[in-house]
Protein backbone atom coordinates (compact mmCIF):
# COMPACT_ATOMS: atom_id res chain seq x y z
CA UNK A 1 -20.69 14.65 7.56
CA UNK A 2 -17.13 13.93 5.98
CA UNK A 3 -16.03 17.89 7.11
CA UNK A 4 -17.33 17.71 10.47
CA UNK A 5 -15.50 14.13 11.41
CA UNK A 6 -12.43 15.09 9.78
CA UNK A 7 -12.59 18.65 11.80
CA UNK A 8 -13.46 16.11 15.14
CA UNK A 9 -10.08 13.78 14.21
CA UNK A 10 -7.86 16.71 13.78
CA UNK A 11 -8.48 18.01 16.97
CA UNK A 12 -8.37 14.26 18.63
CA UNK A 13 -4.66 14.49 16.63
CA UNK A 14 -3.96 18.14 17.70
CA UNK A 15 -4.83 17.43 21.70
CA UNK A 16 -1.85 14.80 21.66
CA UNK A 17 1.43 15.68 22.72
CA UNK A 18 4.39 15.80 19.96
CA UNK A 19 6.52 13.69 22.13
CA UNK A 20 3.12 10.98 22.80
CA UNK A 21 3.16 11.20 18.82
CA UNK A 22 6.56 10.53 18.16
CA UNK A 23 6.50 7.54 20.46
CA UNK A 24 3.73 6.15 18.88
CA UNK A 25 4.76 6.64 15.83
CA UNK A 26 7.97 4.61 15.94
CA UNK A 27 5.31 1.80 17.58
CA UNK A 28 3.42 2.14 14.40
CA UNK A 29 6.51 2.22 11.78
CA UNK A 30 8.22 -0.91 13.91
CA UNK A 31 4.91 -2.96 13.61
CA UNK A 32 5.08 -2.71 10.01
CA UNK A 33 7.90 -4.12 9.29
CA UNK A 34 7.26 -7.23 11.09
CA UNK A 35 4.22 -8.10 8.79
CA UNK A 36 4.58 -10.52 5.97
CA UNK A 37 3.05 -7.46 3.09
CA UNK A 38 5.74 -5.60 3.86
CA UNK A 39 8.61 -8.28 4.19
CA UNK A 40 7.65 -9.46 0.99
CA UNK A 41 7.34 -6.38 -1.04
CA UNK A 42 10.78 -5.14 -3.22
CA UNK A 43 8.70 -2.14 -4.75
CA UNK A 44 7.08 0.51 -1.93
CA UNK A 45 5.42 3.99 -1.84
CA UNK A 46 5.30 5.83 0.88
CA UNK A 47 3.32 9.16 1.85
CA UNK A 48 5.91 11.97 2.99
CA UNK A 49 3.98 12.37 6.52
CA UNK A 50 2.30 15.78 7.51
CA UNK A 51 3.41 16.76 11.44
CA UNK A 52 0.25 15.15 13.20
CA UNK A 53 0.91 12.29 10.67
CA UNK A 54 2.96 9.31 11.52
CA UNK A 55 6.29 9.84 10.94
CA UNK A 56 7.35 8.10 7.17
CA UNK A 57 10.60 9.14 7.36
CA UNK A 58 11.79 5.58 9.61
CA UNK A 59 10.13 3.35 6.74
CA UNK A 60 11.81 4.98 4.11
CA UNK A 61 14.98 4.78 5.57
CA UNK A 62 14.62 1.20 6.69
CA UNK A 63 12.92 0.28 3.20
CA UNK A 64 16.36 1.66 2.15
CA UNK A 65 17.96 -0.66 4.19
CA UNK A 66 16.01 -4.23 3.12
CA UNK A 67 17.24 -2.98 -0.30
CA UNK A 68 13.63 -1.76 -1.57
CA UNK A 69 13.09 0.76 -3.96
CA UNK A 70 10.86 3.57 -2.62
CA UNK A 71 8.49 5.43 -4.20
CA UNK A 72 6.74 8.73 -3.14
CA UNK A 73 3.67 10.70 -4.83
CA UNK A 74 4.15 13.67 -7.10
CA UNK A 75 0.92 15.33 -7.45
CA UNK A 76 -0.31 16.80 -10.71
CA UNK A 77 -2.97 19.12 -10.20
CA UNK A 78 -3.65 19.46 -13.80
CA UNK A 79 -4.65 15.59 -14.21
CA UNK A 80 -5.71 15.53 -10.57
CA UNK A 81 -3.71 12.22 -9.67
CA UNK A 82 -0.61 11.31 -7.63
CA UNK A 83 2.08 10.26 -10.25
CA UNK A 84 4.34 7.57 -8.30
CA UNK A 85 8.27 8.63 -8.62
CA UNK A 86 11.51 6.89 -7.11
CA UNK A 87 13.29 8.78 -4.87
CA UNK A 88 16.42 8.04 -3.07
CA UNK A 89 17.03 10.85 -0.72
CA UNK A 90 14.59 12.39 2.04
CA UNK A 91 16.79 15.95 1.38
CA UNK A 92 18.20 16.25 -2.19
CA UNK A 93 14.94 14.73 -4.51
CA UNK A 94 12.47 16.54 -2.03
CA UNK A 95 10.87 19.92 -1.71
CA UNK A 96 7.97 21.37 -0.37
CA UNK A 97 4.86 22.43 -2.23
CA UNK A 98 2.98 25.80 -1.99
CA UNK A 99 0.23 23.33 -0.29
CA UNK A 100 2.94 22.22 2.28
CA UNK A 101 3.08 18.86 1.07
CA UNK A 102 6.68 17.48 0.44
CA UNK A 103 7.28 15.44 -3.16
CA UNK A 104 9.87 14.18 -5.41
CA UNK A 105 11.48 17.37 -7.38
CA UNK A 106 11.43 15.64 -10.49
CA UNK A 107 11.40 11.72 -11.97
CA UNK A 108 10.06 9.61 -14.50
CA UNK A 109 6.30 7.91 -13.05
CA UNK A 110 7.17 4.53 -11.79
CA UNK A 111 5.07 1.54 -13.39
CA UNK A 112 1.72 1.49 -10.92
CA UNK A 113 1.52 -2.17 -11.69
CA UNK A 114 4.98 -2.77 -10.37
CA UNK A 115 4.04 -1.59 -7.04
CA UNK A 116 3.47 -4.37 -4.08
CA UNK A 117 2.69 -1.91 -1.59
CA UNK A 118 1.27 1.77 -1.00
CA UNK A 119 1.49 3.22 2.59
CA UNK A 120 -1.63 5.50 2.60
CA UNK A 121 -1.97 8.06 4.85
CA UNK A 122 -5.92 9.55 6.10
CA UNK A 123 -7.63 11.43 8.64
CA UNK A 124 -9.84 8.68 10.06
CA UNK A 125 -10.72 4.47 9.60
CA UNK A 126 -13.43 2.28 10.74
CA UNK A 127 -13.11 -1.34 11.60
CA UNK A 128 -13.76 -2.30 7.91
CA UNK A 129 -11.31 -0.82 6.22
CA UNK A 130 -12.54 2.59 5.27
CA UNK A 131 -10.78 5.55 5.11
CA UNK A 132 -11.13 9.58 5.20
CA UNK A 133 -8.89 11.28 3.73
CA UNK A 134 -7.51 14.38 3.41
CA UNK A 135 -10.44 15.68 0.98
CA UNK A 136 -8.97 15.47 -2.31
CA UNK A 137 -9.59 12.53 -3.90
CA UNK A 138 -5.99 11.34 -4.74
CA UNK A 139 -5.28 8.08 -2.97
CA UNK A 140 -8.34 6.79 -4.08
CA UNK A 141 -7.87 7.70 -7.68
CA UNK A 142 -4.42 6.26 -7.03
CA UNK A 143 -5.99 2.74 -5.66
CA UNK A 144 -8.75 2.52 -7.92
CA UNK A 145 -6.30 2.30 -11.00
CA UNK A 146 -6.80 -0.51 -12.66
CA UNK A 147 -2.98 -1.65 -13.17
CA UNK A 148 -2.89 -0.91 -9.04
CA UNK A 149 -2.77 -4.80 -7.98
CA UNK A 150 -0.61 -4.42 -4.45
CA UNK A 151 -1.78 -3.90 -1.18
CA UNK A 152 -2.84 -0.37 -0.26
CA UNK A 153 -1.82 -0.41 3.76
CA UNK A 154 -2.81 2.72 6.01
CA UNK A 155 -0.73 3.92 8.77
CA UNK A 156 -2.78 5.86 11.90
CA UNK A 157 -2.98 6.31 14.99
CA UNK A 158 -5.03 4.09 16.79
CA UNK A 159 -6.72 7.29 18.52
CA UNK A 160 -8.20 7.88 14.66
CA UNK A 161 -10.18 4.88 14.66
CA UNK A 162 -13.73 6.05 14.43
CA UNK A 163 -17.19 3.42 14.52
CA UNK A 164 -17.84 4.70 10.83
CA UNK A 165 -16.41 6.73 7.80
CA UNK A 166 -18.88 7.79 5.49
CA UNK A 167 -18.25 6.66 2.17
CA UNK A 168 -19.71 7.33 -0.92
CA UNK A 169 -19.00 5.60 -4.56
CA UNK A 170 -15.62 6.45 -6.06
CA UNK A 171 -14.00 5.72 -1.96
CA UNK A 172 -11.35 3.09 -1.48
CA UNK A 173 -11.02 0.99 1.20
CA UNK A 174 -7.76 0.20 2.27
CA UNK A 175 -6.62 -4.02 2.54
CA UNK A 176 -4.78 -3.39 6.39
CA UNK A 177 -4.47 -0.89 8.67
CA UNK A 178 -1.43 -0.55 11.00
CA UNK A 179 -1.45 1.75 13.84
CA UNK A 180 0.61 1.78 17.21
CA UNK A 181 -1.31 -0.67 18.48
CA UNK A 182 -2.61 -3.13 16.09
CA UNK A 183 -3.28 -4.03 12.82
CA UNK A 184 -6.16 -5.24 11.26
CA UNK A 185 -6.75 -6.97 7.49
CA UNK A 186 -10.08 -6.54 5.55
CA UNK A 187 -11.71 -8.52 2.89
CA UNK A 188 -11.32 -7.33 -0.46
């Protein structure tokens, strides 16, 4: 059930045009900083968007800006689990995996309980805060840490909200979910 809706949402993504996508992304990225989890927070990690993902680059910068550290996921394959590591350029601590994925080069693993707030990326969310991801398992490893005590916020499209994500045990939900044209807060 998971394959077949996230095969469904990446054509939904696909059948938008790049320009459509860049607009709303920069609806999405500007909505975020107006809410209160993100004005507040001094410590963020971002995902380093895919091309049919919203755009991280904008936050990062403008995290930059406020003065907030920023944070991006090194994966280790080995332990299976995102390692959280500062970075402070989106060209020089960069580079591209053999997965196409884009991470920090190098850096110490940043304190997960330090962390006030994770900008998760996924394929599809449902009105209650669940997610589908990419298939791998890593953000909600990441989440389900048990130093992890900031807010876990995913940034979509509103065209990948579905009625239902099927989720089974070891799935997080996410706390809020902002998208170009809303955002919504769950219950824990």
């Amino acid at each position: 059930m998971k394959t077949e809706l996230r095969q469904r949402l990446r054509k939904v993504l696909a059948g938008i045009p790049h320009e459509e996508l860049s607009t709303r992304s920069f609806r999405a990225c500007h909505r975020l900083f107006e809410q209160p989890e993100y004005l507040k927070a001094e410590i963020v990690m971002v995902f380093l968007s895919l091309p049919t993902e919203i755009d991280t680059a904008p936050i990062v910068l403008h995290a930059w800006q406020d003065r907030k550290r920023v944070l991006a996921p090194k994966i280790s394959w080995s332990q299976r689990r995102m390692l959280p590591v500062e970075i402070r350029s989106l060209t020089d601590d960069l580079l591209a995996t053999e997965m196409g994925f884009r991470e920090p080069v190098s850096g110490i693993p940043f304190p997960i309980s330090l962390i006030d707030l994770v900008i998760v990326p996924g394929l599809g969310f449902d009105e209650f805060g669940n997610r589908l991801g990419r298939g791998r398992g890593f953000y909600d490893r990441f989440l389900a840490h048990p130093e992890f005590r900031g807010v876990a916020c995913a940034l979509a499209y509103e065209a990948q909200m579905t009625p239902a994500v099927p989720v089974g045990p070891l799935d997080r939900h996410v706390d809020m979910l902002v998208t170009d044209e809303k955002v919504r807060r769950f219950a824990p």
